[in-house]
N, C-alpha and C. Protein backbone atom coordinates (compact mmCIF):
# COMPACT_ATOMS: atom_id res chain seq x y z
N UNK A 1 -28.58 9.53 -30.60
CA UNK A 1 -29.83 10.24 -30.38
C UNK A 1 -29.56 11.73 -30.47
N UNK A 2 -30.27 12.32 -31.45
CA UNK A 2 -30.21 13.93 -31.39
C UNK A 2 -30.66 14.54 -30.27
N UNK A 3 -30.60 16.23 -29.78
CA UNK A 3 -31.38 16.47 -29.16
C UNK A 3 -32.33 16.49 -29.53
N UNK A 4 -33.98 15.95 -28.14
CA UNK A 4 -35.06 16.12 -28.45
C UNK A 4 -35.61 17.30 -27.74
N UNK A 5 -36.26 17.48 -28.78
CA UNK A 5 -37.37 18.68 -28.15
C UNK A 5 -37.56 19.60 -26.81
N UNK A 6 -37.89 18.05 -26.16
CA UNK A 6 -38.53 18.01 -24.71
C UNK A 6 -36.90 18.00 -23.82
N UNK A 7 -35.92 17.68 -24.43
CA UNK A 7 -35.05 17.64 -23.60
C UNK A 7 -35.16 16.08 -22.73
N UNK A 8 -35.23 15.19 -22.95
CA UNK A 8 -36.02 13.86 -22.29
C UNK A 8 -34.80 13.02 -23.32
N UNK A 9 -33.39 13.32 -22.75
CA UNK A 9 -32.42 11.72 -23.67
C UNK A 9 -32.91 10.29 -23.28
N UNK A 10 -32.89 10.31 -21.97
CA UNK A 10 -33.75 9.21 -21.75
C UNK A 10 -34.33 8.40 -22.42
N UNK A 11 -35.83 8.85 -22.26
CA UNK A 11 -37.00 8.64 -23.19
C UNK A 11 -36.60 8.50 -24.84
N UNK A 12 -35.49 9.05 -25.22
CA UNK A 12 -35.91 9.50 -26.70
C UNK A 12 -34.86 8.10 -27.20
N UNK A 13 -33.86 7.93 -25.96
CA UNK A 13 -33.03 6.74 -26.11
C UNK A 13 -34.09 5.46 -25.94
N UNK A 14 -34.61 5.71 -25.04
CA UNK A 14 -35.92 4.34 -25.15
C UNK A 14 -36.41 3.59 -26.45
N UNK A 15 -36.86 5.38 -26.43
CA UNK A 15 -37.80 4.66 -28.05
C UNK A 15 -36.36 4.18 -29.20
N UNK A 16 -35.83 5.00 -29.16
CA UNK A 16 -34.57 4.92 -30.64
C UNK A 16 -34.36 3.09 -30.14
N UNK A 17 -33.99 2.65 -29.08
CA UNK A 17 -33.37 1.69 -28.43
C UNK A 17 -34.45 0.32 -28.92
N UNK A 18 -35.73 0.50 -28.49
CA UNK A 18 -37.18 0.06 -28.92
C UNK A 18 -37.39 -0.06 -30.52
N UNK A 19 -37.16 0.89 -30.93
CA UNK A 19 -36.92 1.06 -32.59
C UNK A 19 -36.68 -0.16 -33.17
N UNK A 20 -34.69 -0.04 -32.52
CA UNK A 20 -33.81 -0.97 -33.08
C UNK A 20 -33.83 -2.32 -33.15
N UNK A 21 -33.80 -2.21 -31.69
CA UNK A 21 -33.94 -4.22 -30.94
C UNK A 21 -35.35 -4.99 -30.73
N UNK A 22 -36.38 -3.79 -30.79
CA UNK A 22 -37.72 -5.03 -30.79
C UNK A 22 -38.01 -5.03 -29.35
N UNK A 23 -37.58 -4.30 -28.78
CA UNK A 23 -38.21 -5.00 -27.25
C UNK A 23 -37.40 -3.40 -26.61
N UNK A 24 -37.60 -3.23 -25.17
CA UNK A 24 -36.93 -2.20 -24.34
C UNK A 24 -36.56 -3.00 -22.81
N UNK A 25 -35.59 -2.69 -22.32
CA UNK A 25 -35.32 -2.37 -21.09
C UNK A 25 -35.51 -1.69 -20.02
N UNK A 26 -36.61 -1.02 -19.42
CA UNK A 26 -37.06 -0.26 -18.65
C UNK A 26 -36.39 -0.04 -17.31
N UNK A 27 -35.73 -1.35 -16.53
CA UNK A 27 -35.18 -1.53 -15.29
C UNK A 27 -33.47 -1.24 -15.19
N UNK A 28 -33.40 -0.67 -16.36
CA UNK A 28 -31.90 -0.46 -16.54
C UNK A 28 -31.60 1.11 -15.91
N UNK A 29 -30.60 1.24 -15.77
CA UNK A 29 -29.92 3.06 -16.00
C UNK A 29 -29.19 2.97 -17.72
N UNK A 30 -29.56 4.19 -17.66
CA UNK A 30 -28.89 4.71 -19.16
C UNK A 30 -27.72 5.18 -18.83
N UNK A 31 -26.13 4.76 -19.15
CA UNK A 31 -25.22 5.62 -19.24
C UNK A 31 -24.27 5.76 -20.86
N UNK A 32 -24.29 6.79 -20.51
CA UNK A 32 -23.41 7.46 -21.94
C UNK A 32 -21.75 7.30 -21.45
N UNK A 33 -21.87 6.45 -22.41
CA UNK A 33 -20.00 6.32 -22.77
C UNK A 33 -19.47 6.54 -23.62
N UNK A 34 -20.10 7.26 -24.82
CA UNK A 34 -19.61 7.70 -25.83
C UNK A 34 -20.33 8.59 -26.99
N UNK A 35 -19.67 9.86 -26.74
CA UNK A 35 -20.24 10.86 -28.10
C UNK A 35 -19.14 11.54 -28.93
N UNK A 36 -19.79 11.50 -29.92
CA UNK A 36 -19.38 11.37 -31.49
C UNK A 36 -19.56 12.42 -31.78
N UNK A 37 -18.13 13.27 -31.97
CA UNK A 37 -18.61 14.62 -32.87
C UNK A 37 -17.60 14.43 -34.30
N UNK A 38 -18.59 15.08 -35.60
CA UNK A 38 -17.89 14.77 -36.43
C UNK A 38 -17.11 15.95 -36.82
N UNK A 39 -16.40 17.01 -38.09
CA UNK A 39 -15.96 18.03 -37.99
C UNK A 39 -15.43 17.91 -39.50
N UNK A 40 -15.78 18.12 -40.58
CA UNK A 40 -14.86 18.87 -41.90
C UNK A 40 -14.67 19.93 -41.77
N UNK A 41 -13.45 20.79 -42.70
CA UNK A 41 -13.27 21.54 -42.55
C UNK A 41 -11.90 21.88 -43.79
N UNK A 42 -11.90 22.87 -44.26
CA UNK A 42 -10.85 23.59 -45.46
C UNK A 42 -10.34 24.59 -44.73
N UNK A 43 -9.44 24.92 -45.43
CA UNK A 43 -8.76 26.33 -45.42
C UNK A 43 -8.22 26.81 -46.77
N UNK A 44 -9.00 27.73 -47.27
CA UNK A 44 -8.36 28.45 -48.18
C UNK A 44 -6.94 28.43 -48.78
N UNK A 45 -6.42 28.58 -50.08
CA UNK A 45 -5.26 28.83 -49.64
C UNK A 45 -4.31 29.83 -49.57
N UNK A 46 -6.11 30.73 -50.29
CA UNK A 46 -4.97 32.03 -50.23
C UNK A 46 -5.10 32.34 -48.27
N UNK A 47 -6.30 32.26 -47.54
CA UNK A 47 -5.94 32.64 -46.31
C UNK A 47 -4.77 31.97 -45.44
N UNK A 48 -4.42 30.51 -46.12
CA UNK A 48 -3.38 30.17 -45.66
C UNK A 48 -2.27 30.97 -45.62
N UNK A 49 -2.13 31.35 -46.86
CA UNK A 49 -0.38 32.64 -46.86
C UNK A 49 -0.76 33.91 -45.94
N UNK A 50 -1.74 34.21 -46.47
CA UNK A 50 -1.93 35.82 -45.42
C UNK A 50 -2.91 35.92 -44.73
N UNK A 51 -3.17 36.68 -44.16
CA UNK A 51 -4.00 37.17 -42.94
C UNK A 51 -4.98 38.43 -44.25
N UNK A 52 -4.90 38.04 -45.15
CA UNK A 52 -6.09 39.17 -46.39
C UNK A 52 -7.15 38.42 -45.80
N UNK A 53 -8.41 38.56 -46.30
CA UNK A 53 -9.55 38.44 -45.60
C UNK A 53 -10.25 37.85 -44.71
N UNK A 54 -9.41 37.75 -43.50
CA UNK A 54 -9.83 37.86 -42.48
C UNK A 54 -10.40 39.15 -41.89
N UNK A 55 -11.42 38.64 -41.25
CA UNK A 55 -12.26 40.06 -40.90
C UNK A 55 -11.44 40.51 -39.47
N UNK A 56 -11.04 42.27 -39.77
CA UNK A 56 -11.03 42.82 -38.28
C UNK A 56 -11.72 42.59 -37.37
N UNK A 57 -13.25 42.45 -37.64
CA UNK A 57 -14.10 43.09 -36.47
C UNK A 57 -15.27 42.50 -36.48
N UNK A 58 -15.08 41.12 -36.10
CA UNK A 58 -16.07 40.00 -36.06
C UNK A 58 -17.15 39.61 -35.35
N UNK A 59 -18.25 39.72 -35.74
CA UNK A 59 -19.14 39.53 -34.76
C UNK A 59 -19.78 38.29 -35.28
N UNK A 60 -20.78 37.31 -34.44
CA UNK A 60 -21.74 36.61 -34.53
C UNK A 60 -22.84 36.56 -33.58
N UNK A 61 -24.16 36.45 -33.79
CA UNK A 61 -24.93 36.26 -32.32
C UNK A 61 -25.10 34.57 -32.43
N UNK A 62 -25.39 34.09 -31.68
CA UNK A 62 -25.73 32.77 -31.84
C UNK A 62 -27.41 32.62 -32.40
N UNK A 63 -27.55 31.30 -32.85
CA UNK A 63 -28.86 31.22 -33.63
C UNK A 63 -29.85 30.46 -32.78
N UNK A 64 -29.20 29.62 -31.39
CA UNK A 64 -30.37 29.88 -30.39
C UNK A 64 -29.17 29.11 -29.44
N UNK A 65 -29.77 28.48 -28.13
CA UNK A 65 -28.75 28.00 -26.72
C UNK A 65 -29.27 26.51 -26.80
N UNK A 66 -28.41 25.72 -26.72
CA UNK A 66 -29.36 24.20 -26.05
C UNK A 66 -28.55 23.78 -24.81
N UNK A 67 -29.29 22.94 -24.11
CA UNK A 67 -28.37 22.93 -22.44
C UNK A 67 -27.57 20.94 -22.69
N UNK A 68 -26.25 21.21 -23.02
CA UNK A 68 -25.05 20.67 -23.11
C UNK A 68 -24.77 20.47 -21.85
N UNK A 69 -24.52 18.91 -21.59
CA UNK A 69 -24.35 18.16 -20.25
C UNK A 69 -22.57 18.23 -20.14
N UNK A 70 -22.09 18.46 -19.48
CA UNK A 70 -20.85 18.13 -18.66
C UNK A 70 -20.88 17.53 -17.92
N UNK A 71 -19.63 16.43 -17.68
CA UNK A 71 -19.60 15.64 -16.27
C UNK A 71 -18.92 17.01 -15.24
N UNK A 72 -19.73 16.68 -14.23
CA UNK A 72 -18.88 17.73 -12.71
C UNK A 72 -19.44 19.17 -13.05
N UNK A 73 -20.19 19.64 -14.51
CA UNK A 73 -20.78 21.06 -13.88
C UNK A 73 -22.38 20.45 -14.59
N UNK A 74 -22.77 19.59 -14.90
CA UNK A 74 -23.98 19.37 -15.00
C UNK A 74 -24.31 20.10 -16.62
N UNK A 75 -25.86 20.57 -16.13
CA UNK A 75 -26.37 21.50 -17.73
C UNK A 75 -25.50 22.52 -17.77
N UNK A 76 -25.23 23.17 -19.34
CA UNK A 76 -25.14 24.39 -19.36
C UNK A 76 -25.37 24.60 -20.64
N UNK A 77 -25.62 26.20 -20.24
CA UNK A 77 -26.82 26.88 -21.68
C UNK A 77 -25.88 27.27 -22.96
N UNK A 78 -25.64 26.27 -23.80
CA UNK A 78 -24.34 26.43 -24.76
C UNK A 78 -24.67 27.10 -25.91
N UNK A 79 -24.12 27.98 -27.10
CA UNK A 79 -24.34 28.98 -27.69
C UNK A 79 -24.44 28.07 -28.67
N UNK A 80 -25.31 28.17 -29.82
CA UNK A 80 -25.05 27.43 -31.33
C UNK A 80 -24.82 28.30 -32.36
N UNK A 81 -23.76 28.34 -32.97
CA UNK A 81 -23.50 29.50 -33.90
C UNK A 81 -24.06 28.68 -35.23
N UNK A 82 -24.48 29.36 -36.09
CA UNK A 82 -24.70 28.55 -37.77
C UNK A 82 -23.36 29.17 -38.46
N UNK A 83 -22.62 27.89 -38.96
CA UNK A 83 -21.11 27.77 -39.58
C UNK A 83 -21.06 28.79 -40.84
N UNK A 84 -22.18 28.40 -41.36
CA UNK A 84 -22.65 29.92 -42.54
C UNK A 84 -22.69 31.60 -42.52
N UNK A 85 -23.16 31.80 -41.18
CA UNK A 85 -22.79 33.01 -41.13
C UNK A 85 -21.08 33.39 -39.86
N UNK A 86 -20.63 32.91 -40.35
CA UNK A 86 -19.02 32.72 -39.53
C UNK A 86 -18.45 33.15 -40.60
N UNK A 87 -17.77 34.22 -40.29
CA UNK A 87 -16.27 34.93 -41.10
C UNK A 87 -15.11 34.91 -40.93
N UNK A 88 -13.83 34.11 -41.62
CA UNK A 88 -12.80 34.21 -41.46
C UNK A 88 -12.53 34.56 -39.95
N UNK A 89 -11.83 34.61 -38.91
CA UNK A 89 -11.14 34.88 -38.02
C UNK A 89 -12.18 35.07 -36.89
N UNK A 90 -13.12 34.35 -37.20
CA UNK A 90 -13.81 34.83 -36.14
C UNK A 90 -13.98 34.27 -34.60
N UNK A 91 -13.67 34.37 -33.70
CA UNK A 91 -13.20 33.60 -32.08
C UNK A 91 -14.20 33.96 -31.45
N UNK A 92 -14.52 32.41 -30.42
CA UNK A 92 -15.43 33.11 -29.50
C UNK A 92 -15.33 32.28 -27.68
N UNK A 93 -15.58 32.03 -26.75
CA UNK A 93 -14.91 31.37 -25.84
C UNK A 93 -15.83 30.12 -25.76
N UNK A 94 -15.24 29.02 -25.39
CA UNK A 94 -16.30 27.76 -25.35
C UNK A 94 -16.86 27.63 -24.03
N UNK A 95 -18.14 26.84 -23.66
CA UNK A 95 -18.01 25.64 -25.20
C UNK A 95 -18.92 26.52 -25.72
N UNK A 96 -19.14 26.03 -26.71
CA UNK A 96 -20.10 26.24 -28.50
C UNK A 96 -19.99 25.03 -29.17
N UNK A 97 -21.42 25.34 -30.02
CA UNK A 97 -21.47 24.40 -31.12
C UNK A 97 -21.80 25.04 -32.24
N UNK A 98 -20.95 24.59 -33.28
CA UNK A 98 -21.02 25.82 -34.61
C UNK A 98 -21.48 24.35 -35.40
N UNK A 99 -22.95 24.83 -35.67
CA UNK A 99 -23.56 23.77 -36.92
C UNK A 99 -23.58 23.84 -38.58
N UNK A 100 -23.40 23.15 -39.12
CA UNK A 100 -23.97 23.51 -40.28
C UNK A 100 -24.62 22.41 -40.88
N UNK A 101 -25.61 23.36 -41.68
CA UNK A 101 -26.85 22.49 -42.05
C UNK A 101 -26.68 21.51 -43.21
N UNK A 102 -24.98 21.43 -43.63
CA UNK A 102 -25.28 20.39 -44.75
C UNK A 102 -24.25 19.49 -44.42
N UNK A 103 -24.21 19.29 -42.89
CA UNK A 103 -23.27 18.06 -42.71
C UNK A 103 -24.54 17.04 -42.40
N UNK A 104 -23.89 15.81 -42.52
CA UNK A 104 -24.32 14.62 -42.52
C UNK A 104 -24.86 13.61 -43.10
């Protein structure tokens, strides 16, 4: 289930759940035992040999926050960077989620 909108996993697991199997469970608890992150990724090869264009002086703002569940600290307001505008060397402290729009 992606995030929805409303913020409602719940609900949005209901319906997806309803979707699938034809029928729902209402009297249940929902628990999550498993999320799936996927990740490609290259490296150059000329940045492999050297440190040439990597940027000195890197900035990004994030392209908006969504609130990312942890077990033991609950919500928190996590940064989403878009993978597109990311330059060589660029660091930032987690968590984050750096998206890009032509995975999947």
């Amino acid at each position: 289930t992606v995030c929805p909108d409303d913020q409602d996993f719940v609900k949005a697991f209901a319906a997806e759940y309803s979707r699938e199997h034809g029928f729902s469970v209402s009297d249940r608890a929902v628990i999550i035992d498993d999320v799936r992150v996927r990740a490609i990724g290259f490296i150059a090869e000329k940045l492999r040999q050297t440190d040439e264009g990597l940027a000195k002086t890197v900035s990004a703002s994030p392209i908006t926050y969504t609130q990312t569940y942890f077990r033991g600290t609950g919500f928190v307001a996590t940064p989403v960077f878009a993978l597109s505008e990311l330059l060589p060397g660029f660091q930032f402290e987690g968590p984050a989620i750096v998206s890009d729009s032509g995975a999947g």
